[in-house]
N, C-alpha and C. Protein backbone atom coordinates (compact mmCIF):
# COMPACT_ATOMS: atom_id res chain seq x y z
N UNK A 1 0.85 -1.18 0.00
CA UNK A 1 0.00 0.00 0.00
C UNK A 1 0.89 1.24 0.00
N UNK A 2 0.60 1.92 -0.79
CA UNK A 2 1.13 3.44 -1.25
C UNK A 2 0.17 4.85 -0.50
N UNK A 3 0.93 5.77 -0.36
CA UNK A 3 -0.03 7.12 -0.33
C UNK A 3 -0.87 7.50 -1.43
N UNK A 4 -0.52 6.98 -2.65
CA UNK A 4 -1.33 6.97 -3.46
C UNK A 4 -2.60 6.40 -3.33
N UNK A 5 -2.96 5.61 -3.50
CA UNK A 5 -3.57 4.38 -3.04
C UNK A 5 -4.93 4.93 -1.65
N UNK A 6 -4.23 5.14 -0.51
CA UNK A 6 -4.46 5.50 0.29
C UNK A 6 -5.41 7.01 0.24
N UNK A 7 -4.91 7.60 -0.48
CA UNK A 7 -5.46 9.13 -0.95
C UNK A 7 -6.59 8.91 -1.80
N UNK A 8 -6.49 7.99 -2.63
CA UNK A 8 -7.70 7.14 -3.89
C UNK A 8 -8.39 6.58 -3.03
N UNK A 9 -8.57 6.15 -2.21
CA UNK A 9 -9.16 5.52 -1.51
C UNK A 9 -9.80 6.33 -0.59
N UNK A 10 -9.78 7.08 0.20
CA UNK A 10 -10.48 8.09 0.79
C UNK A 10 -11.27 9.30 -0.18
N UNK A 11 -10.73 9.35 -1.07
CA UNK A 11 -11.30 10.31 -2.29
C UNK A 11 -12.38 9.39 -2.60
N UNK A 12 -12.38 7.96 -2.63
CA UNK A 12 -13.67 7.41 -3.10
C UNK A 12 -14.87 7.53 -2.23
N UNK A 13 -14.17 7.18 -0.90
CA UNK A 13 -15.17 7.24 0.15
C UNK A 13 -15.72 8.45 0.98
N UNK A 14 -14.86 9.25 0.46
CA UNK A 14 -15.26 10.66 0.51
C UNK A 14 -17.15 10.89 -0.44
N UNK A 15 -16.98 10.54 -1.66
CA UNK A 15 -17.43 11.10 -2.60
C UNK A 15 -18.89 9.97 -1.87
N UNK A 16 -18.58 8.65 -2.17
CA UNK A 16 -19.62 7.74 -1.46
C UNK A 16 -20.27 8.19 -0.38
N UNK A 17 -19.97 8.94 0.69
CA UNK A 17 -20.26 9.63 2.05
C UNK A 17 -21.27 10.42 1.36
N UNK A 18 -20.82 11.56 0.76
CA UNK A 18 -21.20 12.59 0.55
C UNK A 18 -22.58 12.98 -0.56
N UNK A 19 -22.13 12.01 -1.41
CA UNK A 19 -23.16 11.77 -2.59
C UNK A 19 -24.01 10.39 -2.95
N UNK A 20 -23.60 9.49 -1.89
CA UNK A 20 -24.00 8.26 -1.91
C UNK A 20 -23.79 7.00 -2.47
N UNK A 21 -23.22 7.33 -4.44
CA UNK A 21 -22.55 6.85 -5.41
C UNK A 21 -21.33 7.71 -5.89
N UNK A 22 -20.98 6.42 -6.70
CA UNK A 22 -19.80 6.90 -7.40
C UNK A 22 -19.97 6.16 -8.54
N UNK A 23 -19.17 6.73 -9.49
CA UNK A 23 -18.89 5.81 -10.90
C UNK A 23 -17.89 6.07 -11.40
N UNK A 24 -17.69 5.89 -12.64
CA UNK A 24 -16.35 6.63 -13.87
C UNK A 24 -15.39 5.65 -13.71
N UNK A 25 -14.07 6.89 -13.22
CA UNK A 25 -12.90 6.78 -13.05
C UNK A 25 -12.78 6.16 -11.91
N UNK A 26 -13.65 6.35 -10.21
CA UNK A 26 -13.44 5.82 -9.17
C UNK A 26 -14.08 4.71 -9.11
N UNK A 27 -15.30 3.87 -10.20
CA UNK A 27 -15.37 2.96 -10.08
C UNK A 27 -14.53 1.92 -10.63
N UNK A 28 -13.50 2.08 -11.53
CA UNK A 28 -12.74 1.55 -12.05
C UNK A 28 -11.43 1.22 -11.00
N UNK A 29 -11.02 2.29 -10.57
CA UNK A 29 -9.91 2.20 -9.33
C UNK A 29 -10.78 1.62 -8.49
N UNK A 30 -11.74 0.73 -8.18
CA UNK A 30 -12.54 0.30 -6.82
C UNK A 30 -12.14 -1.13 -7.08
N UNK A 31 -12.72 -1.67 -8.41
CA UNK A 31 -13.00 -2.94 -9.09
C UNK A 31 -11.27 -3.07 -8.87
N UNK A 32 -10.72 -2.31 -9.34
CA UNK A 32 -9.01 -2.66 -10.04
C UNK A 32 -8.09 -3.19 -8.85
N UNK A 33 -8.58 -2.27 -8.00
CA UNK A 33 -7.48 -2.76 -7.12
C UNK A 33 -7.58 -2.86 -5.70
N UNK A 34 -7.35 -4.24 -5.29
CA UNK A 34 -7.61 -4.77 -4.08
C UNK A 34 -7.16 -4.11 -2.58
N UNK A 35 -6.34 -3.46 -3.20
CA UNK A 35 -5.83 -1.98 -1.98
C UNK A 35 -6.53 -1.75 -1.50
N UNK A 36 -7.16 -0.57 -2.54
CA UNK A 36 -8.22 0.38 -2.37
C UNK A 36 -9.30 -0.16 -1.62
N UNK A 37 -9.81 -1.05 -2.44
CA UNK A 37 -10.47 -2.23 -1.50
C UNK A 37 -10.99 -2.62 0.09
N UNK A 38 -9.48 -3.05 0.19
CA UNK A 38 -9.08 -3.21 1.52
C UNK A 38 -9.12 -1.97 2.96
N UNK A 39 -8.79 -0.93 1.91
CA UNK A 39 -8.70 0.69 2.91
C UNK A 39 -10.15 0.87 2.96
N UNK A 40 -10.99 0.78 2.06
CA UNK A 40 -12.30 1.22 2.26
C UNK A 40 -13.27 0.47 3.13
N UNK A 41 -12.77 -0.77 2.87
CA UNK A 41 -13.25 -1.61 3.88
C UNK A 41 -13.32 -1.50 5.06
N UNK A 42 -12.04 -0.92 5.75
CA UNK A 42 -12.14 -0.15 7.41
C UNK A 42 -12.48 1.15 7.47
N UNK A 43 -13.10 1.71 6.64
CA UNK A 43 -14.05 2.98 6.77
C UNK A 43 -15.15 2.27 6.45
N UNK A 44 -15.27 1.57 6.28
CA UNK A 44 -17.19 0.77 6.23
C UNK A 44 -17.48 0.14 7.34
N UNK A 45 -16.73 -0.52 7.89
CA UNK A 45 -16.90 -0.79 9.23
C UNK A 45 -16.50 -0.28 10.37
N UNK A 46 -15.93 1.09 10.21
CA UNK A 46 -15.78 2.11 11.23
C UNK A 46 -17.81 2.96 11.47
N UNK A 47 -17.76 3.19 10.25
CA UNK A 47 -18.86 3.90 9.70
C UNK A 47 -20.41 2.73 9.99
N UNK A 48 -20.41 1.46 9.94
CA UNK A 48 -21.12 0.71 10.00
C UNK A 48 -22.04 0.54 8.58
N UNK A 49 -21.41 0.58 7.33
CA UNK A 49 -21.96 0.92 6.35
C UNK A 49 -21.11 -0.54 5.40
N UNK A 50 -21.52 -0.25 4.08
CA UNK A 50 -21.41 -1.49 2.97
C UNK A 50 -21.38 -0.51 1.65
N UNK A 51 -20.81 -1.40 0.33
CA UNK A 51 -21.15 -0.80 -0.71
C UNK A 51 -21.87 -1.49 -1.26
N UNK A 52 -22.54 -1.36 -2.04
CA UNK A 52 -23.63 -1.93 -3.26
C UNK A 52 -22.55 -2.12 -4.37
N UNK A 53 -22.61 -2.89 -5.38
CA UNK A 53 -21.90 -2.69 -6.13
C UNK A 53 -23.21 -3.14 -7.50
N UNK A 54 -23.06 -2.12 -8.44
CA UNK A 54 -24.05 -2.25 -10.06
C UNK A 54 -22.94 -2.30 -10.74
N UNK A 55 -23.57 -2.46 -12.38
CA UNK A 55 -22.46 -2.61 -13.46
C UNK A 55 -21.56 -1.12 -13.62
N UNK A 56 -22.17 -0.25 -13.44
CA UNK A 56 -21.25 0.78 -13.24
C UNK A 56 -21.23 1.57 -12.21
N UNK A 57 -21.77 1.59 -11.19
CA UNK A 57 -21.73 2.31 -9.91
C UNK A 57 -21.19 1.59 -8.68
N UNK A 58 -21.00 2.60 -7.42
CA UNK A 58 -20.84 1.97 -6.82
C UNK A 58 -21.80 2.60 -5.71
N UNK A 59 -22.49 2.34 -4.64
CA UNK A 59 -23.60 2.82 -3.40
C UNK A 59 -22.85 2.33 -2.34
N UNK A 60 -23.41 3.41 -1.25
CA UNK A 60 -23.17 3.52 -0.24
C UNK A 60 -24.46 3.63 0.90
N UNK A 61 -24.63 1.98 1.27
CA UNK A 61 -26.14 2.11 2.45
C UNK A 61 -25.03 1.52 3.96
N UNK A 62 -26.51 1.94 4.37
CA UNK A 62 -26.21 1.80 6.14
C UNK A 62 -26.63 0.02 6.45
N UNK A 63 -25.37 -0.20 7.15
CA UNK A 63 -25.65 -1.57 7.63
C UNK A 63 -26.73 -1.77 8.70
N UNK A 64 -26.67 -1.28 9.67
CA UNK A 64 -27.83 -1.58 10.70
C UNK A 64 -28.10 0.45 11.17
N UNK A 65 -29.26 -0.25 12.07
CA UNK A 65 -30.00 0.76 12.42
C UNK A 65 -28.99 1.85 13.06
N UNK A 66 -27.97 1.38 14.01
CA UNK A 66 -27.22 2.43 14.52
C UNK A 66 -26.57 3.38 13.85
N UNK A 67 -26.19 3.07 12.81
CA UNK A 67 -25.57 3.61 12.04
C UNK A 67 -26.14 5.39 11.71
N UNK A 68 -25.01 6.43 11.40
CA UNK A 68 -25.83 7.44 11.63
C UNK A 68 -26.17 7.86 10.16
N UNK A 69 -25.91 6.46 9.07
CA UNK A 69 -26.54 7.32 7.53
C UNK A 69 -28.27 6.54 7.75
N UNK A 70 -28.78 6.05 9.18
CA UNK A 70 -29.84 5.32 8.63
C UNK A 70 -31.29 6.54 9.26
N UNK A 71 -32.14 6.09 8.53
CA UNK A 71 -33.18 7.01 8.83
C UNK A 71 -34.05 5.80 9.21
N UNK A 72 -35.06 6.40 10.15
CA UNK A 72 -35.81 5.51 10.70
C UNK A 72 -37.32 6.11 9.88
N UNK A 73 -38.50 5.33 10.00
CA UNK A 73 -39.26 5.52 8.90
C UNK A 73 -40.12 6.77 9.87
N UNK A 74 -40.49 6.73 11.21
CA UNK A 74 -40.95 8.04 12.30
C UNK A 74 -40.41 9.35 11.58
N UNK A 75 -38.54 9.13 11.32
CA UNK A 75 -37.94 10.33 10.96
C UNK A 75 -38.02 10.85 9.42
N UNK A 76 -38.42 9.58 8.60
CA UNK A 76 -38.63 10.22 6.93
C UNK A 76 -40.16 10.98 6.88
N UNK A 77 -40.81 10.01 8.07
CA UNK A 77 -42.75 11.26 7.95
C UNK A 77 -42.26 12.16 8.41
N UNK A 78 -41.57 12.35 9.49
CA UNK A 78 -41.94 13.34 10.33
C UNK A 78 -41.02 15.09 9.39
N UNK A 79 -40.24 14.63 8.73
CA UNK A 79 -39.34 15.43 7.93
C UNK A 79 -39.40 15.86 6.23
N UNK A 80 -40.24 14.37 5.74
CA UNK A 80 -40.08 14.55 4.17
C UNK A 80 -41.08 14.44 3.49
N UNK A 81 -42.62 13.97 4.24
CA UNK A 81 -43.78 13.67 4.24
C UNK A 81 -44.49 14.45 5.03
N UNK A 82 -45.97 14.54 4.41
CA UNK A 82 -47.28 14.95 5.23
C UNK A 82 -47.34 13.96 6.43
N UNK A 83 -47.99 14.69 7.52
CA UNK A 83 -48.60 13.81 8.69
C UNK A 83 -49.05 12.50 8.63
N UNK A 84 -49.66 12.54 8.08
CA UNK A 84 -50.81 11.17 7.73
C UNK A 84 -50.46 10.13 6.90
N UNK A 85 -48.88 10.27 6.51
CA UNK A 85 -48.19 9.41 5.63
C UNK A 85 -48.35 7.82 6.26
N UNK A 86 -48.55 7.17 5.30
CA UNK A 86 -48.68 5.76 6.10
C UNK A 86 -47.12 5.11 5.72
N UNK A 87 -47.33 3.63 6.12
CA UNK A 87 -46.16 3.18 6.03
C UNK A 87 -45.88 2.11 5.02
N UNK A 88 -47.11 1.80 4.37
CA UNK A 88 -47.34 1.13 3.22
C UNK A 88 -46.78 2.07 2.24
N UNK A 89 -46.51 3.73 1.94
CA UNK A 89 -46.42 4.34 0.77
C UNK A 89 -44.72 4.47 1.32
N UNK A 90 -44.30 4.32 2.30
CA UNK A 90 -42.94 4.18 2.39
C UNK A 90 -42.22 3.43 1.48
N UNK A 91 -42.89 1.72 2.09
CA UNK A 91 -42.25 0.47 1.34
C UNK A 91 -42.09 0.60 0.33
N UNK A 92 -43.75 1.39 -0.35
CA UNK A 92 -43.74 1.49 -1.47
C UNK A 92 -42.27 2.48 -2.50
N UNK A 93 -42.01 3.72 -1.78
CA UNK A 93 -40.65 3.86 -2.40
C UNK A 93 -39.57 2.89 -1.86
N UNK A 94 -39.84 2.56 -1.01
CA UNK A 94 -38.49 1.83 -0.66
C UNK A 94 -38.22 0.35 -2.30
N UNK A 95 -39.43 -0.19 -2.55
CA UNK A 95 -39.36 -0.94 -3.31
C UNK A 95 -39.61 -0.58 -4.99
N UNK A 96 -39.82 0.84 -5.08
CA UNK A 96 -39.40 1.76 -6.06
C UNK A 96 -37.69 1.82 -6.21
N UNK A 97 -37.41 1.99 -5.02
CA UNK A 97 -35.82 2.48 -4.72
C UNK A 97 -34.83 0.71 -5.59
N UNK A 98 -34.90 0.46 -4.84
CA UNK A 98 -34.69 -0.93 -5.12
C UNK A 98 -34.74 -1.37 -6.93
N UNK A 99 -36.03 -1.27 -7.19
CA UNK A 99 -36.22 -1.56 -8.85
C UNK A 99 -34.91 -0.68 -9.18
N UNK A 100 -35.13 0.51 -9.19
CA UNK A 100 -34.52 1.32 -10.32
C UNK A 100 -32.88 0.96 -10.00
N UNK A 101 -32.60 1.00 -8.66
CA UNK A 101 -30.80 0.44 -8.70
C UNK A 101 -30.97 -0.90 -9.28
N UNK A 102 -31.41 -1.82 -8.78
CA UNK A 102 -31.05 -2.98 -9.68
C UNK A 102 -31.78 -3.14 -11.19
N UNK A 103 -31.92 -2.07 -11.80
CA UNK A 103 -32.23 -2.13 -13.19
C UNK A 103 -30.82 -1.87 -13.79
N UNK A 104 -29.92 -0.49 -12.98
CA UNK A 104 -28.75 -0.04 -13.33
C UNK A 104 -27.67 -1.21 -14.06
């Protein structure tokens, strides 16, 4: 392992943090090399998080509930929805969400 390497590797997980995906150039350095890999790997389990991996992207979800990228479904009504939101129209994006990444 290089500073190189090391710097690519936080630049990915930077961008994953921040924007959720990645693609291009940093998905290519992800796939390529087992380094990178490896470094990101102990920021995913520092973080309590995972990547997704599609044919050209790469995602960034929350492994369990503690985790602080996870939203609890109380906190998506109470913030991104009307009152009266049920929890059936949740699933329902949640399993919207789902289709469209694994269509990618």
């Amino acid at each position: 392992m290089d500073s190189n390497e090391l710097c690519t590797a936080y630049e990915i997980y930077r961008t994953l943090y921040t924007e959720g995906e990645c693609g291009g150039q940093a998905y290519k350095q992800y796939n390529d090399n087992t380094n990178i890999q490896s470094i990101i790997e102990v920021f995913l389990q520092e973080d309590e998080t995972a990547i997704i991996t599609s044919s050209e992207k790469l995602y960034l979800v929350a492994k369990s509930s503690r985790s602080h990228l996870n939203l609890s479904n109380p906190y998506i009504k109470k913030f991104y929805f009307k009152a009266d939101t049920k929890n059936i129209e949740l699933y329902m994006i949640y399993f919207s969400m789902i289709v469209i990444i694994g269509k990618d």
